[in-house]
Protein backbone atom coordinates (compact mmCIF):
# COMPACT_ATOMS: atom_id res chain seq x y z
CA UNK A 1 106.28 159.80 187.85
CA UNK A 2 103.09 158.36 186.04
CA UNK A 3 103.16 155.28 188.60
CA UNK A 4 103.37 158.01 191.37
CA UNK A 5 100.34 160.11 190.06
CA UNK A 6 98.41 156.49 189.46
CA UNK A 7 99.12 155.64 193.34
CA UNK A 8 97.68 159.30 194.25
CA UNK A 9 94.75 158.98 192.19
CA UNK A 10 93.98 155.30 193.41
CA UNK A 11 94.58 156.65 197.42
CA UNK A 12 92.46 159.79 196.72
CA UNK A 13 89.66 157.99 195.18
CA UNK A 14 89.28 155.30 198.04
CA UNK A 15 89.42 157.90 200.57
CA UNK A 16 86.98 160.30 199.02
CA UNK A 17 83.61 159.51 200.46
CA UNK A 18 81.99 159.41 197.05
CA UNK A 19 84.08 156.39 196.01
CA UNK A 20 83.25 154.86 199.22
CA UNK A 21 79.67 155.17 198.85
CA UNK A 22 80.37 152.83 195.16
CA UNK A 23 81.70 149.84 197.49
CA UNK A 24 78.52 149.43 199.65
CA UNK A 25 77.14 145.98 199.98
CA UNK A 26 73.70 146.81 200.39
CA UNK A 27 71.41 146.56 196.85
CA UNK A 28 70.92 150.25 195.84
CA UNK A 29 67.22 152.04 196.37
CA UNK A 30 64.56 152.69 194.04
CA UNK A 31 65.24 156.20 193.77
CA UNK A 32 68.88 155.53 193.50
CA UNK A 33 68.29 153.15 190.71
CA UNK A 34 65.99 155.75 189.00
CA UNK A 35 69.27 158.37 189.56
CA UNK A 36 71.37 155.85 187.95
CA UNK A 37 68.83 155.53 185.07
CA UNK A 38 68.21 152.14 184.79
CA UNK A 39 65.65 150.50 182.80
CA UNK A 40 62.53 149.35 184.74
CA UNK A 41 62.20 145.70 183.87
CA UNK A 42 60.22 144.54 180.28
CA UNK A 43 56.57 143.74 180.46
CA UNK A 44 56.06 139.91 180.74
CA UNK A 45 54.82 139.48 177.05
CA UNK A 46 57.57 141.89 175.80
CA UNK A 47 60.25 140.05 177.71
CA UNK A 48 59.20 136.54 176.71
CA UNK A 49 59.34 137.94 173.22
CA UNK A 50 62.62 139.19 174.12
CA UNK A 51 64.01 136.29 175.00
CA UNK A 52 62.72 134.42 172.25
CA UNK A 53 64.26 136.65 169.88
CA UNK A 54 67.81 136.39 171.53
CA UNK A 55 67.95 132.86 171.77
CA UNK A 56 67.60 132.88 168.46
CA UNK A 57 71.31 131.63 166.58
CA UNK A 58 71.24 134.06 164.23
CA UNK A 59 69.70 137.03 161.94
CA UNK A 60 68.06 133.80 159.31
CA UNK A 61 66.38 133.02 162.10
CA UNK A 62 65.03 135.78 163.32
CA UNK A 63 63.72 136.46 159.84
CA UNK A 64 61.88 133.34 160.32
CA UNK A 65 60.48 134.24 163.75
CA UNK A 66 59.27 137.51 161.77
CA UNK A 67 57.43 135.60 159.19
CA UNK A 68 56.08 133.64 161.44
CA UNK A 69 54.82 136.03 163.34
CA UNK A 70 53.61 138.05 160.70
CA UNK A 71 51.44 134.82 159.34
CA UNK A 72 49.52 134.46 162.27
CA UNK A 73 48.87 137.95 162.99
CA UNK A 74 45.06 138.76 163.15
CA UNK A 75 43.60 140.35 160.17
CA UNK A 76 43.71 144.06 160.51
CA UNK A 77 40.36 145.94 159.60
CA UNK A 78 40.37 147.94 156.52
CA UNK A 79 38.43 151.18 158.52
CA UNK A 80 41.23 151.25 160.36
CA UNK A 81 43.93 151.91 157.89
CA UNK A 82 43.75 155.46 157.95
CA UNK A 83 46.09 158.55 157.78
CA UNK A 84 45.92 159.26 161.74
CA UNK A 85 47.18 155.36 161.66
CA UNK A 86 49.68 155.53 159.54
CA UNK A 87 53.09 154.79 161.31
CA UNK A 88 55.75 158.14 159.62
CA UNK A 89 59.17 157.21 158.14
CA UNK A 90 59.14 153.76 157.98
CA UNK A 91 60.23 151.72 154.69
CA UNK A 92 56.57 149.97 154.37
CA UNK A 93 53.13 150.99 154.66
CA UNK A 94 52.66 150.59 158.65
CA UNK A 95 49.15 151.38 160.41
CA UNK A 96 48.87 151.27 164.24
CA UNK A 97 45.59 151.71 166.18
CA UNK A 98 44.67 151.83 169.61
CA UNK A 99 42.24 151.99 172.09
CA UNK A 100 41.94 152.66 175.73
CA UNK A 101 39.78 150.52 177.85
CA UNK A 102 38.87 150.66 181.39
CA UNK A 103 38.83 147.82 183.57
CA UNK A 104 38.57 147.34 186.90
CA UNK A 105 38.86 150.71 187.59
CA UNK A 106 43.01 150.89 185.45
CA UNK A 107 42.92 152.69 181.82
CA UNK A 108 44.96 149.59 179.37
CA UNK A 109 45.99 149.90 175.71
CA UNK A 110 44.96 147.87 173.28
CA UNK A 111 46.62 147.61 170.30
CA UNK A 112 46.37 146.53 166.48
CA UNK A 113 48.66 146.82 163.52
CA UNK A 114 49.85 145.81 159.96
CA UNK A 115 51.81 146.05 157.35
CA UNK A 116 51.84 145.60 153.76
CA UNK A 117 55.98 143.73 153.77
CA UNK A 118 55.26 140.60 155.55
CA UNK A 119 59.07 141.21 158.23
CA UNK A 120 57.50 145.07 158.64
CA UNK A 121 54.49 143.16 159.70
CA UNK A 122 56.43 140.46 162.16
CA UNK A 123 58.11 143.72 163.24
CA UNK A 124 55.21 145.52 164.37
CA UNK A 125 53.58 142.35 165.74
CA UNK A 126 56.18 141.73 168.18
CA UNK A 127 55.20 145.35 169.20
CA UNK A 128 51.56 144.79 169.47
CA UNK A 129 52.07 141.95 171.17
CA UNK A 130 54.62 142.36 173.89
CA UNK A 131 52.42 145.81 174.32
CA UNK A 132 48.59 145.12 174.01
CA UNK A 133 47.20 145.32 177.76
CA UNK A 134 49.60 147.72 179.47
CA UNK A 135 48.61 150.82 180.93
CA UNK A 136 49.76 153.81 179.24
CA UNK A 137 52.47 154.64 181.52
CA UNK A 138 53.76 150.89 181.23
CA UNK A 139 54.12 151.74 177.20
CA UNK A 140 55.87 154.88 178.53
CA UNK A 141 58.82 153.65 180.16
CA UNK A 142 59.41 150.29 178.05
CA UNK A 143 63.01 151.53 176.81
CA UNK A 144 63.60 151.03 173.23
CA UNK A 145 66.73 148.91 174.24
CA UNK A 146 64.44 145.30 174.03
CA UNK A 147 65.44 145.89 170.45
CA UNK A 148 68.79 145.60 170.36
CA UNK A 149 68.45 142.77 173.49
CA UNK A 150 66.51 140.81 170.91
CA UNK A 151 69.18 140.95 168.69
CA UNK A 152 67.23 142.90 165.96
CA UNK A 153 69.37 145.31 165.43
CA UNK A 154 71.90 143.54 164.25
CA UNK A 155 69.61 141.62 162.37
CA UNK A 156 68.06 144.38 160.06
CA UNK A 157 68.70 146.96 158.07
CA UNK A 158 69.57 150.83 159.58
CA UNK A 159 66.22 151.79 157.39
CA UNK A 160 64.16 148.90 159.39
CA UNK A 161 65.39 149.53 162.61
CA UNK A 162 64.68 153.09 162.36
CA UNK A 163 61.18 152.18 161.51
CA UNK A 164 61.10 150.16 164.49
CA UNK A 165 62.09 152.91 166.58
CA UNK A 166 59.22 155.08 165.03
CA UNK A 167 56.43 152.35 165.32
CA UNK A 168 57.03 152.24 169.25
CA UNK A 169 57.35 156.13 168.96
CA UNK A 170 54.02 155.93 167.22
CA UNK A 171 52.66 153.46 170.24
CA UNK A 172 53.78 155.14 172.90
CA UNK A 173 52.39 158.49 171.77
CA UNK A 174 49.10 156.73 171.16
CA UNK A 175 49.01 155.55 174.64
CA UNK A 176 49.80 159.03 175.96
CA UNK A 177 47.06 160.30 173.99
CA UNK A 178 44.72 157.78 175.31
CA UNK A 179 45.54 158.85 178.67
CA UNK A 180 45.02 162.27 178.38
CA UNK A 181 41.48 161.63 176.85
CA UNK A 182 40.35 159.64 179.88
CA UNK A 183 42.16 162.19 182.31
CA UNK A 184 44.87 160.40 182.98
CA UNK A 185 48.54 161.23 182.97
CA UNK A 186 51.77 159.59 181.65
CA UNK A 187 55.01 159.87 183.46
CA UNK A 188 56.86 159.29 181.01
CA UNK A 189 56.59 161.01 177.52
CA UNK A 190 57.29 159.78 173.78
């Protein structure tokens, strides 16, 4: 009987013509990729960051890249480590800031940040810079997914990973901010 009901089921979906719209051969439209709610693609500094981070063998490594990362990070200036700055629920002492510019006519984010635990700090640099230079509505729609493509998430702790999460909260909601002071609108929201 169940083989029966299987042969029905596999005859009634190839005949419906929603199941034969799923075997076309043509690639699928933009709108029908937005239906389907696929990611856009990562910004070129986020992806290369990306990639980076997944090639990486495993979580010691990564740790490393973090350090490094965090080493080399400009120095972060001390007006700038206020309240309004301050990244919410993460494990260290995280401060954000951004600013819009306007050039050639398109609004882009700029970004700083820091932190006082040195892999906090590699955290939020990768941020800053696979980020700095996008437009607000680029922030918008980068998908917090990159993180667990990295491999991060495996990599850290649920506590640091949720901070993670909030620091590109923080960043996006900066950007939309920034927008909406020059007049501009996001598409996408925090």
């Amino acid at each position: 009987m169940y083989r029966w009901l299987f042969v029905f089921i596999l005859l009634a979906a190839c005949t419906h013509p929603a199941a034969a719209l799923s075997f076309r051969t043509s690639p699928p439209t933009i709108a029908q990729t937005a239906a389907a709610n696929v990611s856009p693609p990562l910004p070129l500094e986020l992806s290369k960051l990306v990639k980076t981070f997944a090639a990486l063998p495993d979580a010691n490594a990564r740790f490393k890249q973090l350090f490094y990362l965090a080493a080399r990070a400009p120095s972060f200036p001390p007006p700038l480590r206020t309240q309004e700055n301050k990244v919410p629920g993460c494990m260290s002492v995280v401060h954000v800031a951004a600013e819009g510019r306007e050039e050639g006519g398109v609004l882009r984010v700029y970004l700083q940040g820091d932190s006082d635990g040195q892999l906090t700090k590699g955290l939020v640099q990768v941020l800053v810079r696979g980020l700095s230079g996008l437009t607000p509505d680029e922030i918008a729609s980068v998908p917090p997914s990159f993180i667990k493509e990295a491999k991060l998430t495996e990599s850290l702790t649920a506590g640091r990973n949720n901070g993670l999460m909030n620091m590109l909260a923080t960043i996006k909601r900066k950007a939309h901010d920034i927008a909406m002071q020059h007049g501009a609108h996001t598409t996408h929201t925090h």
